[in-house]
Protein backbone atom coordinates (compact mmCIF):
# COMPACT_ATOMS: atom_id res chain seq x y z
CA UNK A 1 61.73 -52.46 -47.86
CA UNK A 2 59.63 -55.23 -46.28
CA UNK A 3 59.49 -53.52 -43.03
CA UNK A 4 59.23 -49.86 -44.78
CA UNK A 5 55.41 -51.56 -45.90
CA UNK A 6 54.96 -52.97 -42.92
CA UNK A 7 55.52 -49.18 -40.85
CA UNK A 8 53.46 -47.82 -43.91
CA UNK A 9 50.63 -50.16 -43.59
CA UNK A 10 50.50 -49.70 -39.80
CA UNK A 11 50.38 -45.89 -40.41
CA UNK A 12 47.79 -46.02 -42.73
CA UNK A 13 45.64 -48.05 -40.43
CA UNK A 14 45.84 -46.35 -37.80
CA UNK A 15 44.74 -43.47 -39.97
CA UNK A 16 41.74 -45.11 -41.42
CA UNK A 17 41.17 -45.87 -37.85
CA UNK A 18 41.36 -42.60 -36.73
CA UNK A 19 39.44 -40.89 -39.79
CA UNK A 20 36.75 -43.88 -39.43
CA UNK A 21 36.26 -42.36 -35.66
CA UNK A 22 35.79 -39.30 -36.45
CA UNK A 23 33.62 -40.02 -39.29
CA UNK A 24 31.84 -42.30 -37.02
CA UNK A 25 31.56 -39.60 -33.85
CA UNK A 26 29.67 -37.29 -36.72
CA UNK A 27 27.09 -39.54 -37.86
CA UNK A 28 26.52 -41.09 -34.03
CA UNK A 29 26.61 -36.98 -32.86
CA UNK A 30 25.19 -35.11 -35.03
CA UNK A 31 21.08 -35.50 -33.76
CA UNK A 32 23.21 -34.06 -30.46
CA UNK A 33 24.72 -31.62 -32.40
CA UNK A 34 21.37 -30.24 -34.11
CA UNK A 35 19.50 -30.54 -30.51
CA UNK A 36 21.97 -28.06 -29.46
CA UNK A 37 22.16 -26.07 -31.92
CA UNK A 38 18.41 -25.48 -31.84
CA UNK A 39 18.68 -24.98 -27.86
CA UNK A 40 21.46 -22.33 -28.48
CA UNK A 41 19.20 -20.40 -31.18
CA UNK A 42 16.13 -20.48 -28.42
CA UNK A 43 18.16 -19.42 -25.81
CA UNK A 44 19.20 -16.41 -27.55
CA UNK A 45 15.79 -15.72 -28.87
CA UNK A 46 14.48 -15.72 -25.07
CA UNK A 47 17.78 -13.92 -24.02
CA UNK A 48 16.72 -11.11 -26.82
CA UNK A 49 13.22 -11.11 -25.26
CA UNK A 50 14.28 -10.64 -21.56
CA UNK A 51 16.36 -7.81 -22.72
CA UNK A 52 13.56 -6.02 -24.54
CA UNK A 53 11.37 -7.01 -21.38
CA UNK A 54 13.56 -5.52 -18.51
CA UNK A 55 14.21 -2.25 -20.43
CA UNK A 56 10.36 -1.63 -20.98
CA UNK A 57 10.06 -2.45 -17.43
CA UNK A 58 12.89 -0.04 -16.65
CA UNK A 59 10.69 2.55 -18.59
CA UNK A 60 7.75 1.80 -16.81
CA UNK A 61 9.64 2.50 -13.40
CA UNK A 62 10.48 5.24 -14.54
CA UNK A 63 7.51 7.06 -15.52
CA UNK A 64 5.48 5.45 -12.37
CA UNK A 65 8.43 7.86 -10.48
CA UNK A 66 7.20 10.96 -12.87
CA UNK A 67 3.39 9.54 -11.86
CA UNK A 68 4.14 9.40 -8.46
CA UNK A 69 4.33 13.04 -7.48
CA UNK A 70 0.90 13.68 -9.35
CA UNK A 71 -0.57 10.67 -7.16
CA UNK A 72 -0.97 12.84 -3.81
CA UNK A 73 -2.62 16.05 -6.00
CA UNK A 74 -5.18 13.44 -7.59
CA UNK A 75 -5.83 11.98 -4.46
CA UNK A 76 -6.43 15.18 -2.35
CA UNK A 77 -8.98 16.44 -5.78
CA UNK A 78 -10.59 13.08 -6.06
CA UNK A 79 -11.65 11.78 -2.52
CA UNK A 80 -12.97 8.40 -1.76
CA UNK A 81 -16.51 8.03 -0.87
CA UNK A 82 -16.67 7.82 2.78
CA UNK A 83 -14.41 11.57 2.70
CA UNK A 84 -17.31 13.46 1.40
CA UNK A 85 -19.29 12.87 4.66
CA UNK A 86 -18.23 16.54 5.19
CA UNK A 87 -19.20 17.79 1.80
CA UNK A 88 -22.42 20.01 3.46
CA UNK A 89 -19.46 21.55 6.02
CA UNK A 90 -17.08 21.91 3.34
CA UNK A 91 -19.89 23.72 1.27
CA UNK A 92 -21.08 25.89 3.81
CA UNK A 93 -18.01 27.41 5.00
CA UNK A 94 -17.39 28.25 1.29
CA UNK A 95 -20.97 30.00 1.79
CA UNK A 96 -19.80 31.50 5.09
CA UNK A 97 -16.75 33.02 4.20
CA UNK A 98 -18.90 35.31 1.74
CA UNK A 99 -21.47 36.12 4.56
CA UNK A 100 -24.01 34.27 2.68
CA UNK A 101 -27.19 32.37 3.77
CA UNK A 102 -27.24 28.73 2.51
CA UNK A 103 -28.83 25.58 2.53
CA UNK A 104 -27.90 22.35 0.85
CA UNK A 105 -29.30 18.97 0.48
CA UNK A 106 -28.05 15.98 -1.80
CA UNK A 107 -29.83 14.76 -5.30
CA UNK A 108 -28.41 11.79 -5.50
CA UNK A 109 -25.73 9.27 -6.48
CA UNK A 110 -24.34 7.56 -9.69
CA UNK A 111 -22.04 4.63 -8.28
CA UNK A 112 -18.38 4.79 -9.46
CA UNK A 113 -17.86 2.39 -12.58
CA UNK A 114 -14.94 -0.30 -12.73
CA UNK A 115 -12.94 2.39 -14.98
CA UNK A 116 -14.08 5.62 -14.13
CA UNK A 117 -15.20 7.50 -10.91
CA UNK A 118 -18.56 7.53 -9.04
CA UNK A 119 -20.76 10.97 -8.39
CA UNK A 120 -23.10 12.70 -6.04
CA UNK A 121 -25.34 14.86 -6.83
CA UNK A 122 -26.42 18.55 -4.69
CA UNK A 123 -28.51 21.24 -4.27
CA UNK A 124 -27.49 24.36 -3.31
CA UNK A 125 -28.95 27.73 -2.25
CA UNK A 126 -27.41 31.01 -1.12
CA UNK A 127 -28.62 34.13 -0.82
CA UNK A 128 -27.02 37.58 -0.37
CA UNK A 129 -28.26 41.11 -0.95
CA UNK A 130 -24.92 41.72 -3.03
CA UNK A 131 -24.50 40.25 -6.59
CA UNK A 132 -20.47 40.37 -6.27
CA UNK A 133 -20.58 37.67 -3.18
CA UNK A 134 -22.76 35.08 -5.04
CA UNK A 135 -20.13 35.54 -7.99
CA UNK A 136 -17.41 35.43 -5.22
CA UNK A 137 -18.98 32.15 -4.10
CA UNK A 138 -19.61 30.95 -7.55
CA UNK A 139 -16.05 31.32 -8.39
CA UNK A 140 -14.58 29.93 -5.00
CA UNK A 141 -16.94 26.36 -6.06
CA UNK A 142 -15.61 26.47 -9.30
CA UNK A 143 -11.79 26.35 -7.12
CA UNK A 144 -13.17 24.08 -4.52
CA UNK A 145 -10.47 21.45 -2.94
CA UNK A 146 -12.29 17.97 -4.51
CA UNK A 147 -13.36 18.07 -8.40
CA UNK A 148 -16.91 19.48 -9.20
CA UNK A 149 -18.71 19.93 -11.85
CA UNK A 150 -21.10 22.92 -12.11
CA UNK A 151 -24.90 21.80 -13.70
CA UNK A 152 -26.79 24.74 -13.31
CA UNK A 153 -27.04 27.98 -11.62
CA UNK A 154 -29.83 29.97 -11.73
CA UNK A 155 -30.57 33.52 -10.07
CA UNK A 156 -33.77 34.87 -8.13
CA UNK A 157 -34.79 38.08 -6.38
CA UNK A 158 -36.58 37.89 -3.40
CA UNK A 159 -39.45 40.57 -2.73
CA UNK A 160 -36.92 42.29 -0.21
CA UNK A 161 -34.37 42.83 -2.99
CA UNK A 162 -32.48 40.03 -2.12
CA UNK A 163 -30.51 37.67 -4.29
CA UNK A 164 -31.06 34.23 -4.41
CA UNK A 165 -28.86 31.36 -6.20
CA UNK A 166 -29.50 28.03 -6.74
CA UNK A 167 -26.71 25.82 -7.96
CA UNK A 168 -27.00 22.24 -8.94
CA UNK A 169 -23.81 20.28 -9.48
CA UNK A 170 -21.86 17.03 -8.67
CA UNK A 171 -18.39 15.83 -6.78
CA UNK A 172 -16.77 12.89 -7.64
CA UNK A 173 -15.34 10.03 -6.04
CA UNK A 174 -13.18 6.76 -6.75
C-alpha cells in the first residue's frame, strides 16, 4: 500500500502542478487576453465600416457612369468663357437665317461664382418688315445651342412700316 500512496501522491502533484499552471497562465495572460479581445472587437468595427464605405463608393461609381453621358450635353449648353468669343457670329447667323437686319453689342458681365455659373449680358436688335420672322427668330434664341435667358423684348415700328425688336438677355458660362 506504501507504494500505492507514494504513485497517488506523485499523481496528485503533478496535478496540482499542472492545474497551478494553468491557473497561473490565466492570471499572468489574461491583460493579453483582454488587449486582444478589444483589438478583435475594433477590427471588426473598422472591417464593418470599410464594407459600408466601398459599397457607397460602388454607388457613387455608379451613378458618376449615369452622370457621365449628361456631362458632354451640359458642356456643349454651358460653354466656358473664352467659347463665347463667337457669341456676336453665333447671334447673327441666327438673325441671318431669317433675312433679318441686326446689330448687337454686349451689356456686361456678372463673374461666375465658386458654386454657380458666370453671365454676360447683350443687346440685340433686328428688324424685318414681317412680324412672323422676328417670332421665327425669337423662338430660334429661345432654342439657341448655349443656355440663355431672355430679359426683355420689346417691339417698334419704324416710319417705313418696318418692325423693329430689341431683345435684352444673358448666356452663361462656367
Amino acid at each position: 500500500m506504501n507504494h500505492f500512496k507514494k504513485q497517488l501522491a506523485n499523481e496528485l502533484v503533478i496535478t496540482l502542478i499542472i492545474v497551478g499552471t494553468l491557473v497561473g497562465g490565466i492570471f499572468f495572460f489574461k491583460n493579453s487576453i483582454d488587449t486582444y479581445a478589444t483589438s478583435i472587437a475594433l477590427g471588426r468595427t473598422r472591417l464593418v465600416q470599410l464594407s459600408s464605405d466601398i459599397l457607397d463608393l460602388s454607388n457613387l461609381q455608379a451613378q458618376y457612369s449615369q452622370a457621365a453621358q449628361y456631362l458632354n450635353a451640359f458642356n456643349a449648353v454651358i460653354p466656358s468663357y473664352y467659347n463665347l468669343i463667337n457669341l456676336n457670329k453665333d447671334l447673327q447667323s441666327l438673325a441671318a437665317a431669317q433675312n433679318l437686319s441686326y446689330s448687337f453689342s454686349f451689356a456686361g458681365e456678372n463673374p461666375k461664382t465658386n458654386n454657380g455659373f458666370g453671365s454676360i449680358s447683350f443687346t440685340l436688335s433686328v428688324a424685318s418688315p414681317s412680324f412672323n420672322n422676328l417670332l421665327s427668330f425669337l423662338n430660334s434664341l429661345e432654342r439657341f445651342k448655349y443656355l440663355t435667358a431672355i430679359d426683355g423684348v420689346g417691339f417698334n415700328t419704324q416710319t417705313d412700316g418696318t418692325l423693329t425688336m430689341a431683345v435684352r438677355g444673358r448666356v452663361f458660362y462656367k
